[in-house]
C-alpha atoms as a PDB file:
ATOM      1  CA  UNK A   1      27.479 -11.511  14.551  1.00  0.00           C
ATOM      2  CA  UNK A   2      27.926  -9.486  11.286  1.00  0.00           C
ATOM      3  CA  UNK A   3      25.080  -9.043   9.276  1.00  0.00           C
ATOM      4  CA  UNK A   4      25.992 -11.511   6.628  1.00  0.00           C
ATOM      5  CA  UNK A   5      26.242 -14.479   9.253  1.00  0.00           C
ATOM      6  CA  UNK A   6      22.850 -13.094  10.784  1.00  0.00           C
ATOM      7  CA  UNK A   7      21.435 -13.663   7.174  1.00  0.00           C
ATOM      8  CA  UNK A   8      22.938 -17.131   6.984  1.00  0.00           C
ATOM      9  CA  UNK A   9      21.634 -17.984  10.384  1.00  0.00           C
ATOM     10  CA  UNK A  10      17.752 -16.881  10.070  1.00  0.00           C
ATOM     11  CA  UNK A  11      17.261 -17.741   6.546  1.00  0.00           C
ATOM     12  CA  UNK A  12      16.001 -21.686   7.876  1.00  0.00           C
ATOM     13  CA  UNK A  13      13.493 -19.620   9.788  1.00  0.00           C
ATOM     14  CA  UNK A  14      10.101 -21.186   8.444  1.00  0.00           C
ATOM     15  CA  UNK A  15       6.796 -19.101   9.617  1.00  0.00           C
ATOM     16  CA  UNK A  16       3.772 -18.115   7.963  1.00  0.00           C
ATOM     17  CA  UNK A  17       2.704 -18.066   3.894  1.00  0.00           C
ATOM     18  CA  UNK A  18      -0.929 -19.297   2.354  1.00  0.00           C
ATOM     19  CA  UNK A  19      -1.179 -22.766   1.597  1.00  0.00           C
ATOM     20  CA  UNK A  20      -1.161 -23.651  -2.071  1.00  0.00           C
ATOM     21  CA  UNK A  21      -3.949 -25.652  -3.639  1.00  0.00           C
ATOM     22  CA  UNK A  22      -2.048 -29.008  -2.841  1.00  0.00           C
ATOM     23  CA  UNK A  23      -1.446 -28.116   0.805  1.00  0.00           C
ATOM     24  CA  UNK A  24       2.160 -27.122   0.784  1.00  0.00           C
ATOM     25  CA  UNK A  25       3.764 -23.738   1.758  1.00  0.00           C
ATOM     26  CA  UNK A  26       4.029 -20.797  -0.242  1.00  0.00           C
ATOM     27  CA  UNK A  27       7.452 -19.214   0.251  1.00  0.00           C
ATOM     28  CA  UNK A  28       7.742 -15.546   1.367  1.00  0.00           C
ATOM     29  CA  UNK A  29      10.571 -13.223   1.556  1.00  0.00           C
ATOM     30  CA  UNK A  30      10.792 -10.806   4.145  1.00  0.00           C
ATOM     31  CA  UNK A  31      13.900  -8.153   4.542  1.00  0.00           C
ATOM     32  CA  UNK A  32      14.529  -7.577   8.529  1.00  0.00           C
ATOM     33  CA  UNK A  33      16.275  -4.346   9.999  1.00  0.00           C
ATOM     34  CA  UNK A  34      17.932  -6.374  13.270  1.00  0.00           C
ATOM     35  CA  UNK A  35      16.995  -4.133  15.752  1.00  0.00           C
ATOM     36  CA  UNK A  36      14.460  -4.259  18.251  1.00  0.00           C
ATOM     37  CA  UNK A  37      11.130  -3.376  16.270  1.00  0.00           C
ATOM     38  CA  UNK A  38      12.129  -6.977  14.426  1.00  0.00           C
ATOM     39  CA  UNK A  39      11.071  -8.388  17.878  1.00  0.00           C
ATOM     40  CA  UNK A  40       7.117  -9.242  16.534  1.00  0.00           C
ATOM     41  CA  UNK A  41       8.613 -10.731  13.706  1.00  0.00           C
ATOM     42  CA  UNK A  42      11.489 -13.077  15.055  1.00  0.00           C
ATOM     43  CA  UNK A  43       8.345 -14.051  17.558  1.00  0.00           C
ATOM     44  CA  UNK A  44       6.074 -14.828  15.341  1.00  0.00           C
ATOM     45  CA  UNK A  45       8.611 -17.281  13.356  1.00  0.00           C
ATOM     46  CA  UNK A  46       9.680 -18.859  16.585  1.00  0.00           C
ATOM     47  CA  UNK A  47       6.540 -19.377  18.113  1.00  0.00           C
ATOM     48  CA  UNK A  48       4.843 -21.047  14.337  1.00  0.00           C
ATOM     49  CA  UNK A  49       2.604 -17.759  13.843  1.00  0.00           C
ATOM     50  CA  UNK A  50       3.531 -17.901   9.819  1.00  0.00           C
ATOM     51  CA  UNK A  51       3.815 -21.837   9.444  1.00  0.00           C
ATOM     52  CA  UNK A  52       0.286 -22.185  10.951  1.00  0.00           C
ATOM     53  CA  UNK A  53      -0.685 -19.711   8.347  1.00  0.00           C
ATOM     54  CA  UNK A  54       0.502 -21.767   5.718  1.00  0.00           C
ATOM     55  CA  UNK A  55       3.684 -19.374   5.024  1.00  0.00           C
ATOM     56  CA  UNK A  56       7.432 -20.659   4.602  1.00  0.00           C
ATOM     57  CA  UNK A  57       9.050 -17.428   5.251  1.00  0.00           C
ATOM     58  CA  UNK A  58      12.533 -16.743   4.369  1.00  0.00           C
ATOM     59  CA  UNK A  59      14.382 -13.881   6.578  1.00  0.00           C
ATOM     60  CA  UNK A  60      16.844 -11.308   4.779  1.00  0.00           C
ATOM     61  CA  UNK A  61      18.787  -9.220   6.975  1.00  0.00           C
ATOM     62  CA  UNK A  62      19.130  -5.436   5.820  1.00  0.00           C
ATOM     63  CA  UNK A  63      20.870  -3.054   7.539  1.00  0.00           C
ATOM     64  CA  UNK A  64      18.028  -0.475   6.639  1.00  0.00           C
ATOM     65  CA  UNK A  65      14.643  -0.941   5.490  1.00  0.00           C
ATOM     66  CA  UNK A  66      15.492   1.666   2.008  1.00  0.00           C
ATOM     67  CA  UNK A  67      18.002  -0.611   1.048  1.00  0.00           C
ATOM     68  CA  UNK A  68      15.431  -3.211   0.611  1.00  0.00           C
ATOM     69  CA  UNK A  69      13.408  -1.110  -1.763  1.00  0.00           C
ATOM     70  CA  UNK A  70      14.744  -2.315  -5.216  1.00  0.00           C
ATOM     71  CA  UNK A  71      14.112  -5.923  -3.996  1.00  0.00           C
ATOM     72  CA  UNK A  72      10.778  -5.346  -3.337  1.00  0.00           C
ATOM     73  CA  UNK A  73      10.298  -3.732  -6.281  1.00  0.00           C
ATOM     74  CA  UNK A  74      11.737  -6.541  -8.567  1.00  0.00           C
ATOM     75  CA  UNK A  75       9.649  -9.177  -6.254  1.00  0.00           C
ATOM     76  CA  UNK A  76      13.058 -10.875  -4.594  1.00  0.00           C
ATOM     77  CA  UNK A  77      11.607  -9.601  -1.160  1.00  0.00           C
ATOM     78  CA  UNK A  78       7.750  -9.744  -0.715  1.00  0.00           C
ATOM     79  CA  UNK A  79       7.486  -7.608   2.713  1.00  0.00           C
ATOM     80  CA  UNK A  80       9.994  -4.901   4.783  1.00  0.00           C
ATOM     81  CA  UNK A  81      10.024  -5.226   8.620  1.00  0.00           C
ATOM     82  CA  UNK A  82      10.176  -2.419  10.500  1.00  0.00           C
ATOM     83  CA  UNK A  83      10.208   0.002   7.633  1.00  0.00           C
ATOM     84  CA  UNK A  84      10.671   3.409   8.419  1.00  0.00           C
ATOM     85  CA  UNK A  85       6.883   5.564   7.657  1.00  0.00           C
ATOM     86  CA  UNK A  86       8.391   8.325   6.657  1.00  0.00           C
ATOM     87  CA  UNK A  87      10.803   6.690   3.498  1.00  0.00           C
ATOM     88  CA  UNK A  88       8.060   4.725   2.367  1.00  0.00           C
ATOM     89  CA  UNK A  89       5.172   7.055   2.644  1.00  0.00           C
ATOM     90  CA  UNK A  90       7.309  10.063   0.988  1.00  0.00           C
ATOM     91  CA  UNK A  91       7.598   7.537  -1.985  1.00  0.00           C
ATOM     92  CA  UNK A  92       4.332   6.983  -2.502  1.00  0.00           C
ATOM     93  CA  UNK A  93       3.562  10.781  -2.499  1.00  0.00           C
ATOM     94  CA  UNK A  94       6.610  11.182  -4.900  1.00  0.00           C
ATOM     95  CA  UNK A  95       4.954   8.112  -7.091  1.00  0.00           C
ATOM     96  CA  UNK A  96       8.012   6.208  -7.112  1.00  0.00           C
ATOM     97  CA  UNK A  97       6.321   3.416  -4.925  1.00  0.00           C
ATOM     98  CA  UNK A  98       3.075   2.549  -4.596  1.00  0.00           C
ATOM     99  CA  UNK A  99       2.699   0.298  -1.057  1.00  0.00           C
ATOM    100  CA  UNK A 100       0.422  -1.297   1.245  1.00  0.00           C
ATOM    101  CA  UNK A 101       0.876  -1.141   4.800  1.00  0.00           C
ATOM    102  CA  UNK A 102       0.509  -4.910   5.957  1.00  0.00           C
ATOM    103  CA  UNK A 103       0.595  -4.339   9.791  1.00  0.00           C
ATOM    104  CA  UNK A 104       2.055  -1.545  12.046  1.00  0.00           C
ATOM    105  CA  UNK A 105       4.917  -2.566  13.468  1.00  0.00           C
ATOM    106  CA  UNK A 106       6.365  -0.586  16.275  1.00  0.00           C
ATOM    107  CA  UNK A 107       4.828   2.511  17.996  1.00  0.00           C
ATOM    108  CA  UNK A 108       7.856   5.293  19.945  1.00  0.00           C
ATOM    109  CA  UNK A 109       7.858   4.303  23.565  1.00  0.00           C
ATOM    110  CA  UNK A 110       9.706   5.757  26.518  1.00  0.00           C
ATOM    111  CA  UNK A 111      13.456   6.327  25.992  1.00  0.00           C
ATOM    112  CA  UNK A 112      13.703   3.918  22.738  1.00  0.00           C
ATOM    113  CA  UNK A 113      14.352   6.906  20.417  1.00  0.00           C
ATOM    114  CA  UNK A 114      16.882   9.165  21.620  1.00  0.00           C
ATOM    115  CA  UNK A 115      19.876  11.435  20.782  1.00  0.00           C
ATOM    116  CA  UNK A 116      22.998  10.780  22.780  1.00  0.00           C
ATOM    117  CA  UNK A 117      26.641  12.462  23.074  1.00  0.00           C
ATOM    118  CA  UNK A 118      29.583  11.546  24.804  1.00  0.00           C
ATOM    119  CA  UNK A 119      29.978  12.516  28.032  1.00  0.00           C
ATOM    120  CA  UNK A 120      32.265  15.453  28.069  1.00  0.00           C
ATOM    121  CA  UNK A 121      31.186  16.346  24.997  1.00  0.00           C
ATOM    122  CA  UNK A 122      29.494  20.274  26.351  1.00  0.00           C
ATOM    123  CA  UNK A 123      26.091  19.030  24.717  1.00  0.00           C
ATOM    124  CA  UNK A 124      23.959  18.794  27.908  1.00  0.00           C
ATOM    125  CA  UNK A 125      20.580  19.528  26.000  1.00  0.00           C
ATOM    126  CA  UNK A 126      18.821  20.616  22.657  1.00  0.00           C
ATOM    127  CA  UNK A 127      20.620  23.686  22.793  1.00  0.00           C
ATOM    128  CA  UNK A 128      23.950  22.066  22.274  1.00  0.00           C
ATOM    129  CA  UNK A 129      22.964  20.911  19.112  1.00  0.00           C
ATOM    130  CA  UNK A 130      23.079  24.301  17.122  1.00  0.00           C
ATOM    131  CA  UNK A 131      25.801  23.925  14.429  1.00  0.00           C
ATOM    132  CA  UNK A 132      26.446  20.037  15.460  1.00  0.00           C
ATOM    133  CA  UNK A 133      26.309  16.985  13.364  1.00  0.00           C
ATOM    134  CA  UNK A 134      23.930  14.094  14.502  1.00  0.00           C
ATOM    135  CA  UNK A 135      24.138  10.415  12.922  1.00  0.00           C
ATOM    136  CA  UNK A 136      20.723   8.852  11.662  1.00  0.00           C
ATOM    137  CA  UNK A 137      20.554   5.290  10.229  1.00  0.00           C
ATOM    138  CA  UNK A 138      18.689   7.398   7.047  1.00  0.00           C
ATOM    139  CA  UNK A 139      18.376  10.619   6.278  1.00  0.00           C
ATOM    140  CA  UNK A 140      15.881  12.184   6.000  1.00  0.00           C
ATOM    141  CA  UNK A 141      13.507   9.198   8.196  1.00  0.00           C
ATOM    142  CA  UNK A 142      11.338   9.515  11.150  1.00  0.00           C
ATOM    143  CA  UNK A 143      14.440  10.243  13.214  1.00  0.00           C
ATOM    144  CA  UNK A 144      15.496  13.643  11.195  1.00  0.00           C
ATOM    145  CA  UNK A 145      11.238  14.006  11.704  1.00  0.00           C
ATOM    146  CA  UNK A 146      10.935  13.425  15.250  1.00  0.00           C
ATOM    147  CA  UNK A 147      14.093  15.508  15.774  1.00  0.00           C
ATOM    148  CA  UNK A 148      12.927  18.567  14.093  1.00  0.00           C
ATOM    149  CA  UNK A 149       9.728  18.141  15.697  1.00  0.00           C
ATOM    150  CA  UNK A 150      11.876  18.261  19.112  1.00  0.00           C
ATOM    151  CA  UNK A 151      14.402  21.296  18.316  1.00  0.00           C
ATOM    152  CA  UNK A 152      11.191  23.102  17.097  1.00  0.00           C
ATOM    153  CA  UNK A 153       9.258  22.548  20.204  1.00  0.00           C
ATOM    154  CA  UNK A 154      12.446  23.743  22.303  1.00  0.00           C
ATOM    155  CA  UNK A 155      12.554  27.123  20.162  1.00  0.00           C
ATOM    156  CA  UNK A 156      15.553  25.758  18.009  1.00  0.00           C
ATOM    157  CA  UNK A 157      15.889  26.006  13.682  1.00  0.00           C
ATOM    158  CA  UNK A 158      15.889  22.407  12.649  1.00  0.00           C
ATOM    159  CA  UNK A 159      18.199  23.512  10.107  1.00  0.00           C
ATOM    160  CA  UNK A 160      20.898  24.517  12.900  1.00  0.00           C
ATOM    161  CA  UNK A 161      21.689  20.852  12.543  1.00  0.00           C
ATOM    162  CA  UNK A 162      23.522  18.670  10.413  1.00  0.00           C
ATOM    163  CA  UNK A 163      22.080  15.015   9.483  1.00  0.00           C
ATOM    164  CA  UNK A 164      24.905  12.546   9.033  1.00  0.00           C
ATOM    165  CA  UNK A 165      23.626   8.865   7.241  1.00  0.00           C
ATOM    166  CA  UNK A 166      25.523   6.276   9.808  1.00  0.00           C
ATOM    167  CA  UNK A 167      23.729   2.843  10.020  1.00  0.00           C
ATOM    168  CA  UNK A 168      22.872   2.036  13.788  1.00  0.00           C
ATOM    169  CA  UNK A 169      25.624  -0.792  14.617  1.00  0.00           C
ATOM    170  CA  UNK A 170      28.236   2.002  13.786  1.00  0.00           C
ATOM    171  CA  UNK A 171      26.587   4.646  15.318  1.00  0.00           C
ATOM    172  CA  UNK A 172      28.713   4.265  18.890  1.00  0.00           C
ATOM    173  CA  UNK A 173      31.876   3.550  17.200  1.00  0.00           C
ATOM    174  CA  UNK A 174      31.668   6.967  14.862  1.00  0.00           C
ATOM    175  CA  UNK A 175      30.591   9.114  17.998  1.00  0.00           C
ATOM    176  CA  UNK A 176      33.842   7.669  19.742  1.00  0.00           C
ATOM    177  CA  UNK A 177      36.151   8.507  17.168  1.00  0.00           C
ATOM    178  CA  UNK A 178      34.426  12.085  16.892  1.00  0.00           C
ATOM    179  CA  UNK A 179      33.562  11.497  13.093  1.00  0.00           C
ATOM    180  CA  UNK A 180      29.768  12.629  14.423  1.00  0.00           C
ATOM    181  CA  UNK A 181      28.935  15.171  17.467  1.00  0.00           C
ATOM    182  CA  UNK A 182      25.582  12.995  18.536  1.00  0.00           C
ATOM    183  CA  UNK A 183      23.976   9.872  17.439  1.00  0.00           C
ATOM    184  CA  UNK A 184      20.025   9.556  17.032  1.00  0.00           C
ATOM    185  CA  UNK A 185      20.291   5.593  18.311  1.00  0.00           C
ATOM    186  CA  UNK A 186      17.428   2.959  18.393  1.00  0.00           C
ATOM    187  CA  UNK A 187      17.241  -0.208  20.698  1.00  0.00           C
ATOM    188  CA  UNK A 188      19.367  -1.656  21.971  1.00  0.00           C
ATOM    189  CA  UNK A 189      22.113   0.561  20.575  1.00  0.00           C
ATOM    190  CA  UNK A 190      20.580   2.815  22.995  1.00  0.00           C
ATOM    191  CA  UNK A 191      22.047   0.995  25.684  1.00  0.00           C
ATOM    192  CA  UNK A 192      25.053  -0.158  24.534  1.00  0.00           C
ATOM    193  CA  UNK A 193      26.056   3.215  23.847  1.00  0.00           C
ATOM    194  CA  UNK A 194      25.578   4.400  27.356  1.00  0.00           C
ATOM    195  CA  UNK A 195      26.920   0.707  28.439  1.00  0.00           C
ATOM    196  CA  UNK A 196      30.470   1.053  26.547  1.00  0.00           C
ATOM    197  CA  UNK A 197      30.832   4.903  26.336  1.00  0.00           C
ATOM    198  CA  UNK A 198      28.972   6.509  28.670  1.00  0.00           C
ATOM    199  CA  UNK A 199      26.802   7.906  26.122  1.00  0.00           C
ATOM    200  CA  UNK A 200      24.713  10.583  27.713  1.00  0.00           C
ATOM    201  CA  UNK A 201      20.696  11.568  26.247  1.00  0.00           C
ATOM    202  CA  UNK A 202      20.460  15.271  25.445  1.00  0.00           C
ATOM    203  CA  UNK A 203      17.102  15.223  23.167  1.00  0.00           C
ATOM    204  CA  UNK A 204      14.437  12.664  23.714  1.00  0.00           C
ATOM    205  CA  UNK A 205      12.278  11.689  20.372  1.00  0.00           C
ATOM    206  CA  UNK A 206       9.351  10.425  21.619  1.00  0.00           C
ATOM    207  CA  UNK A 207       7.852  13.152  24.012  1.00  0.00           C
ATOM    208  CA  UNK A 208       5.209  15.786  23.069  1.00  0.00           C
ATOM    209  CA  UNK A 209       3.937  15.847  20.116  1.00  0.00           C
ATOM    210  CA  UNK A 210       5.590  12.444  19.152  1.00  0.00           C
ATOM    211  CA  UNK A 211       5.401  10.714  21.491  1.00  0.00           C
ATOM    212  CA  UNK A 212       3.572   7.300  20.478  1.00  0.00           C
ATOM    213  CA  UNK A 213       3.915   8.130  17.304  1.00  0.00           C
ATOM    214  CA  UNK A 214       3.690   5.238  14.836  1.00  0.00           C
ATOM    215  CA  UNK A 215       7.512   4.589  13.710  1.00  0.00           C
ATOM    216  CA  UNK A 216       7.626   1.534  10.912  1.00  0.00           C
ATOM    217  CA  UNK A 217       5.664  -0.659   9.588  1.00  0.00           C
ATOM    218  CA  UNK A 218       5.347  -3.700   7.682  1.00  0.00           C
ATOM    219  CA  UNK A 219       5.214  -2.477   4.063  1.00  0.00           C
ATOM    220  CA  UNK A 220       4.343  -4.784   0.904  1.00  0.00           C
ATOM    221  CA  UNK A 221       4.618  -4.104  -2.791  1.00  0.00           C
ATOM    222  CA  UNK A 222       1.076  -2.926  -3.468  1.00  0.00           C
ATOM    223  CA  UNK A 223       0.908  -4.862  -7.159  1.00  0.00           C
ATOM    224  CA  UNK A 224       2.270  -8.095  -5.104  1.00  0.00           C
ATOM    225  CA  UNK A 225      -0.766  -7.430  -2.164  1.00  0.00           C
ATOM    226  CA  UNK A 226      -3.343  -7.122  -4.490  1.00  0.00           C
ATOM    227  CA  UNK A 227      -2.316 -10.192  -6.786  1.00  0.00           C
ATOM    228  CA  UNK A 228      -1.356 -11.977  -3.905  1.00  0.00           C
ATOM    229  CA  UNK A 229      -4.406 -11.234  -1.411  1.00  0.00           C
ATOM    230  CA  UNK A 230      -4.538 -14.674   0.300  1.00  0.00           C
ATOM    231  CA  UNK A 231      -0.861 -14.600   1.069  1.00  0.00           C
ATOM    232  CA  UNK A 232      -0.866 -10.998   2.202  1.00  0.00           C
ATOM    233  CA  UNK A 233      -3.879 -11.622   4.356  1.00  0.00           C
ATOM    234  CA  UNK A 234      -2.166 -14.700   5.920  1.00  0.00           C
ATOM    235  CA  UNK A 235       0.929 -12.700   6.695  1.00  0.00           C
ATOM    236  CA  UNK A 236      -1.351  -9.680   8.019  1.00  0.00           C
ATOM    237  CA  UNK A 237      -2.439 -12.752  10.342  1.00  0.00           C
ATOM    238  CA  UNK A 238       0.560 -14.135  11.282  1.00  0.00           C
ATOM    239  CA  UNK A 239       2.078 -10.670  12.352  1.00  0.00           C
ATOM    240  CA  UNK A 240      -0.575  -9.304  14.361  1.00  0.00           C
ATOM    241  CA  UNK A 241      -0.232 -12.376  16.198  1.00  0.00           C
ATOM    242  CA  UNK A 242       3.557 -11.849  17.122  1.00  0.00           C
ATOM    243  CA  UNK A 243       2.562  -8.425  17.665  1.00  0.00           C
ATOM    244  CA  UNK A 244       0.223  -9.391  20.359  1.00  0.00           C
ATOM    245  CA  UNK A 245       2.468 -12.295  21.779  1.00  0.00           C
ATOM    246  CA  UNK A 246       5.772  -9.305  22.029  1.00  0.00           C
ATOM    247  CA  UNK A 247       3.009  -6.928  23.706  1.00  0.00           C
ATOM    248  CA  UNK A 248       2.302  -9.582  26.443  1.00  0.00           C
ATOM    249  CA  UNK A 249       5.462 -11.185  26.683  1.00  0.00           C
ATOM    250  CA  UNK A 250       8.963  -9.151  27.436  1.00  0.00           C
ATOM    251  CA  UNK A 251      10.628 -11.735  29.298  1.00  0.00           C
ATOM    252  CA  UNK A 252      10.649 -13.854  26.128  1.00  0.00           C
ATOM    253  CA  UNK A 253      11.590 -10.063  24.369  1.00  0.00           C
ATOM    254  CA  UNK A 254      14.918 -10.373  26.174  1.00  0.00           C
ATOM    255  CA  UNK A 255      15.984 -14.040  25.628  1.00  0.00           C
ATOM    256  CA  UNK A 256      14.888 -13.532  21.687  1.00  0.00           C
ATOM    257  CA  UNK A 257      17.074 -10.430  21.186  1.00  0.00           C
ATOM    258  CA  UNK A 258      20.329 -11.883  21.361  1.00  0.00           C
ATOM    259  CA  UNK A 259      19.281 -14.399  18.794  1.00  0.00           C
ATOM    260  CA  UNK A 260      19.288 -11.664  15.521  1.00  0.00           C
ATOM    261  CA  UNK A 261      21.070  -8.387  17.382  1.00  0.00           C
ATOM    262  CA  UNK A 262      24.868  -8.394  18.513  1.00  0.00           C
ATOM    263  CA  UNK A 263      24.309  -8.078  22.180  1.00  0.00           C
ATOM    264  CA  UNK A 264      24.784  -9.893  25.150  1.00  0.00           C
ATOM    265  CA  UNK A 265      21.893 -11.053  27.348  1.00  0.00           C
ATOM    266  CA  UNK A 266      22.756  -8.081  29.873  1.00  0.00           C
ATOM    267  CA  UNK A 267      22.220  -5.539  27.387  1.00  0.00           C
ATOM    268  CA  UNK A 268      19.031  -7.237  26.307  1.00  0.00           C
ATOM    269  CA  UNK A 269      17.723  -7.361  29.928  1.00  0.00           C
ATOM    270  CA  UNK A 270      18.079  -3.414  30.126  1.00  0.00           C
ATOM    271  CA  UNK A 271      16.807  -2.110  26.741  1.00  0.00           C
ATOM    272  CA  UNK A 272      13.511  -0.240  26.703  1.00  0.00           C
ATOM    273  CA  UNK A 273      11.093  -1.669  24.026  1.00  0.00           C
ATOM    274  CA  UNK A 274       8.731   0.074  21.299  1.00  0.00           C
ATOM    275  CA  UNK A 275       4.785  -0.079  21.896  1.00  0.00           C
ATOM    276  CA  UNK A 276       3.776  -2.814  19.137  1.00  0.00           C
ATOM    277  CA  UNK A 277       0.597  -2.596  17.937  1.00  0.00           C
ATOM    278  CA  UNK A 278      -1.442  -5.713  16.876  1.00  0.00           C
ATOM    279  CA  UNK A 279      -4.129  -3.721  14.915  1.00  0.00           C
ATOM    280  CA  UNK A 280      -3.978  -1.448  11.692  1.00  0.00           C
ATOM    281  CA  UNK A 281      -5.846   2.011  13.199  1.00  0.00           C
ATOM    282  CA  UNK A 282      -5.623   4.680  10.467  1.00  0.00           C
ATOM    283  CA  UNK A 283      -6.229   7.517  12.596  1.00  0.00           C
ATOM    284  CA  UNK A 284      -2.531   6.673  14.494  1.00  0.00           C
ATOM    285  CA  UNK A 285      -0.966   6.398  11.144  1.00  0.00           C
ATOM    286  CA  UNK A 286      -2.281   9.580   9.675  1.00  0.00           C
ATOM    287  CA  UNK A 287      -0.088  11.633  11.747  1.00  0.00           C
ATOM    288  CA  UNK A 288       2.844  10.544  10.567  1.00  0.00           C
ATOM    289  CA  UNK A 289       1.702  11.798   7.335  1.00  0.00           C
ATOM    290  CA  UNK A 290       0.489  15.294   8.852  1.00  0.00           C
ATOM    291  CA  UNK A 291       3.717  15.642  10.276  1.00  0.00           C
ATOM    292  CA  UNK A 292       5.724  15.091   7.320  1.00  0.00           C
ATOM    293  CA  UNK A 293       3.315  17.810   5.567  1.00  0.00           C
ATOM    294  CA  UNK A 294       4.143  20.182   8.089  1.00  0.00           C
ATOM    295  CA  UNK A 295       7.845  19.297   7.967  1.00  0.00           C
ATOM    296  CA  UNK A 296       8.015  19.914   4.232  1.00  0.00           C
ATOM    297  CA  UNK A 297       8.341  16.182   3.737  1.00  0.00           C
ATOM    298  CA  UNK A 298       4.758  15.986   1.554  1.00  0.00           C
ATOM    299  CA  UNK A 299       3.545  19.234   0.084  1.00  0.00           C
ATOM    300  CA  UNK A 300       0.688  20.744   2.535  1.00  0.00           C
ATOM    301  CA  UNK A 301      -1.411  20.996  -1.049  1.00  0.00           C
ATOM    302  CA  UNK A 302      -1.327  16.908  -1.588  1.00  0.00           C
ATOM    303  CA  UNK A 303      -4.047  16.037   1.159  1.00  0.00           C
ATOM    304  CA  UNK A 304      -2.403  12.642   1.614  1.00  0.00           C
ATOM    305  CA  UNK A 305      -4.310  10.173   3.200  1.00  0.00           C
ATOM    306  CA  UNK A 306      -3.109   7.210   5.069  1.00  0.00           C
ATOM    307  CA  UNK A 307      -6.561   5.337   4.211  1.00  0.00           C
ATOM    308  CA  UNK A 308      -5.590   3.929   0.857  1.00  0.00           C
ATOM    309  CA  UNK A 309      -2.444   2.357   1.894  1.00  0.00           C
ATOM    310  CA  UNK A 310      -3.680  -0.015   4.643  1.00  0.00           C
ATOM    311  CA  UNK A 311      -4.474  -3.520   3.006  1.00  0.00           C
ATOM    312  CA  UNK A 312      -7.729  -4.679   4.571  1.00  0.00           C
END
């Protein structure tokens, strides 16, 4: 399903907004990357989370959560699922957003962040990398972070590698025709790639120092939260909810999947899922930001603190 048609079909999707003074609705907009962090999300709509809230939510499919920004910013889109930390928090540092962090969405588990060559490719490990390029869905995001983090760790200059922007449906087909060396893929791209080319992992994101680490979140406008507390609360609600329900529930994971990603139901029953957190904790959060100041993402002299951008 292209991404228009995957608009088309979960735009109906009705979940959770504050109910206005005369009982009805309120409408929400909410931009969706479709890949598998969306899973709390498309959960929480199917199972009523938002509509018992008293939210109508509206789903717009993006195929990154940066290219929701000016929509957000103009008040056409009210939230971003599964937005990437590291865009959004470098933004606020820069001052050219100012957000609050509704709910964490989706925590790096085993195997769902990982960078992958073809087969006969001679990249067997991190040292294969030197002088490659390696597609990200942004750059740079909490994949060019996590990778650095990685080559450092394995005695290797992050800037021995080259960042190529590819969004993650395209990532396979670009490794295939050789227009990229490696691909830095997500779930379940993950295994489709090693499903339809034999896609092999030769640096794994989530291990050491990152692994766990807090990946997106679900990021509001922080003019909209604070002028819009009671709909922003009942979203914060809603989500944690689905959060909670995807935690304890991966059998109904799989069937959901195939309902807002392009994959069959075998690729869904293999795919590796993110840890999803149903609870803000501000201690988890603040290394993202620690690592981006030690990446040269946020100047080490800001003393950026995650506090101020949770919405309580």
């Amino acid at each position: 399903m292209a991404l228009g048609a995957l608009a088309t079909a979960c735009t109906a999707a009705s979940g959770t907004t504050a109910a206005t003074s005369t009982g009805s609705l309120t409408p929400i907009t909410v931009a969706v990357v479709p890949i598998t962090d969306a899973i709390p999300y498309f959960e929480a709509v199917k199972n009523g989370y938002f509509r018992q809230a008293g939210l109508d939510v509206t789903t717009k499919i993006t195929p990154q959560s940066t290219a929701a920004t000016a929509d957000l910013l103009r008040g056409s889109v009210q939230v971003i699922a599964a937005a990437n930390y590291v865009n959004f928090f470098a933004g606020e540092a820069r001052g050219t957003l100012h957000i609050k962090v509704l709910a964490d969405n989706s925590d790096c588990g085993t195997d769902t962040q990982t960078v992958l060559a073809l087969p006969n490719s001679g990249i067997t490990g991190p040292a294969g990398l030197i002088g490659k390029s390696i597609a990200v869905n942004i750059n740079p995001n909490i994949q060019t972070l996590t990778i650095d983090e990685q080559l450092k760790a394995n005695d290797i200059d992050p800037s021995k590698v080259h960042f190529v922007t590819v969004t993650f449906p395209n990532m396979a087909t670009a490794l295939k025709a050789h227009r990229v060396d490696a691909i830095s893929e997500v779930e379940p791209f993950i295994s489709q790639a090693e499903n339809a080319l034999g896609a092999v992992p030769v640096l794994q994101q989530c291990v050491g120092s990152t692994a766990d680490m807090p990946l997106a979140g679900f990021i509001a406008n922080a003019a909209w939260a604070d002028s819009h507390r009671r709909t922003a609360l009942a979203f914060q609600r809603a989500i944690q909810r689905g959060e909670a329900y995807a935690s304890a529930n991966n059998q109904a994971d799989e069937k959901i999947m195939p309902s807002f990603i392009k994959i069959p139901p075998s690729i869904a029953a293999v795919v590796n899922l993110n840890i999803f957190p149903s609870t803000l904790n501000p201690v988890r959060l603040q290394r993202v930001i620690d690592l981006m100041q030690r990446g040269g993402m946020i100047p080490a002299s800001k003393h950026m603190s995650v506090v101020p951008l949770l919405f309580h």
